[in-house]
Protein backbone atom coordinates (compact mmCIF):
# COMPACT_ATOMS: atom_id res chain seq x y z
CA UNK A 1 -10.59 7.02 -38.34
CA UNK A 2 -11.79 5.64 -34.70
CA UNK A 3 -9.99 2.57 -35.53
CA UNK A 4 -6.13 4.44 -35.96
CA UNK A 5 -7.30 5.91 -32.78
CA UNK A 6 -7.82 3.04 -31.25
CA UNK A 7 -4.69 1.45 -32.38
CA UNK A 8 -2.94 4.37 -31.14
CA UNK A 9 -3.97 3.92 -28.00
CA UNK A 10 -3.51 0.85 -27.50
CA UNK A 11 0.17 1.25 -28.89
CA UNK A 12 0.32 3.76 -25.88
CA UNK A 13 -0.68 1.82 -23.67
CA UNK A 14 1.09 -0.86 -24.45
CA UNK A 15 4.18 0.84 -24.47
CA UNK A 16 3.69 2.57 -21.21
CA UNK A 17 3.41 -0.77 -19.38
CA UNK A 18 6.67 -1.73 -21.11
CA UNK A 19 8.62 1.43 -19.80
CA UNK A 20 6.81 1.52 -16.15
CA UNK A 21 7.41 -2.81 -16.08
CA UNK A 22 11.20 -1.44 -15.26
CA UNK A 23 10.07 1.10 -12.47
CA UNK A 24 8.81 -0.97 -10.15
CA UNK A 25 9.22 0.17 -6.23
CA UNK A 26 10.14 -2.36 -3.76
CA UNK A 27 8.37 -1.56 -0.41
CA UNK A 28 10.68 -3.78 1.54
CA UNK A 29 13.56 -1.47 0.62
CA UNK A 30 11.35 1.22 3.33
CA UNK A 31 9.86 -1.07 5.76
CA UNK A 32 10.18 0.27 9.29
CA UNK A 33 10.89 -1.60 13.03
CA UNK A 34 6.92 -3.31 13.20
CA UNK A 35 4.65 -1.02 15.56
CA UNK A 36 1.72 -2.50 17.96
CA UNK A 37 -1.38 -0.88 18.08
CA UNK A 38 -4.35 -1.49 20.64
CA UNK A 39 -7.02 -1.66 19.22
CA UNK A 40 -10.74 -2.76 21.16
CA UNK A 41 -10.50 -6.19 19.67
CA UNK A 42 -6.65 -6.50 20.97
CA UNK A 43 -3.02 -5.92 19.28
CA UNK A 44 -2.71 -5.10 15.54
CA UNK A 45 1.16 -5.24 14.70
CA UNK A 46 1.74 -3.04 11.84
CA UNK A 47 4.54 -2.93 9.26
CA UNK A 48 4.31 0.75 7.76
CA UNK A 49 6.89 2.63 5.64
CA UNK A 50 8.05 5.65 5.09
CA UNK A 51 6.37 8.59 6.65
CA UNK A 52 5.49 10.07 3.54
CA UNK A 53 3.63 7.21 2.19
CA UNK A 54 1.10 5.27 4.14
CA UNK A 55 -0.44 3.52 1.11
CA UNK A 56 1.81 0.24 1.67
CA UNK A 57 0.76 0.02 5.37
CA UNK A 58 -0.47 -2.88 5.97
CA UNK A 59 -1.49 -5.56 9.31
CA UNK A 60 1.21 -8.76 9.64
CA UNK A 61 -0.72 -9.74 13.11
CA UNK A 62 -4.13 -9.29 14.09
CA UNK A 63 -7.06 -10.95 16.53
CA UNK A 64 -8.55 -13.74 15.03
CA UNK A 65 -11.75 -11.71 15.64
CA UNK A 66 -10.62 -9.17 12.85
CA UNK A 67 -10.86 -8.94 9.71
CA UNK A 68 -7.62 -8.47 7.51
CA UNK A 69 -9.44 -4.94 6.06
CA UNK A 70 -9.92 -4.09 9.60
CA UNK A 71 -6.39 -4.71 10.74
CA UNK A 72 -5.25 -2.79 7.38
CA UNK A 73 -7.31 -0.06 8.25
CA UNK A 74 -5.65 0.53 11.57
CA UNK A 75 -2.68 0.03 10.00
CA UNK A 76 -3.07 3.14 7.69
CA UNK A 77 -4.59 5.00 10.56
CA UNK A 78 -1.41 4.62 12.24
CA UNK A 79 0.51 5.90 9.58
CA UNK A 80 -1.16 8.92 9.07
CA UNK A 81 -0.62 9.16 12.57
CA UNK A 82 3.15 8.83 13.04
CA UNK A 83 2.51 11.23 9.63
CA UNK A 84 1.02 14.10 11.28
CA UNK A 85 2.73 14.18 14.49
């Protein structure tokens, strides 16, 4: 019995990649003008998205001193900034 339930599953699963494979999102399609942020280790340019979603936001210039994470962060920060105002 735990084995057809495990088939089934995996027959789900399986098919759900198949159906979201031709779904996919392309964030370029909602990229926005690049924004510069100061930041106390210098200028973070930023591209972000839509103002709904701030998941994609991301760093594409940083310090060397930072850390990509670190410039992402700010990044996201921004977004949810721009998103709230």
């Amino acid at each position: 019995m735990k084995l057809i339930s495990n088939v089934r599953i995996g027959m789900g699963g399986a098919a759900l990649a198949v159906v979201l494979s031709g779904c996919s999102i392309d964030p370029q399609k909602y990229e926005t003008t690049p924004v510069k942020v100061n930041s106390s280790k210098g200028v973070v340019t930023c591209q972000l998205y839509t103002k709904e979603r701030v998941l994609w936001d991301r760093s594409i210039g940083r310090p060397n001193s930072m850390s990509v994470q670190e410039a992402d962060n700010i990044c996201r920060a921004e977004g949810e900034r721009q998103k709230n105002a």
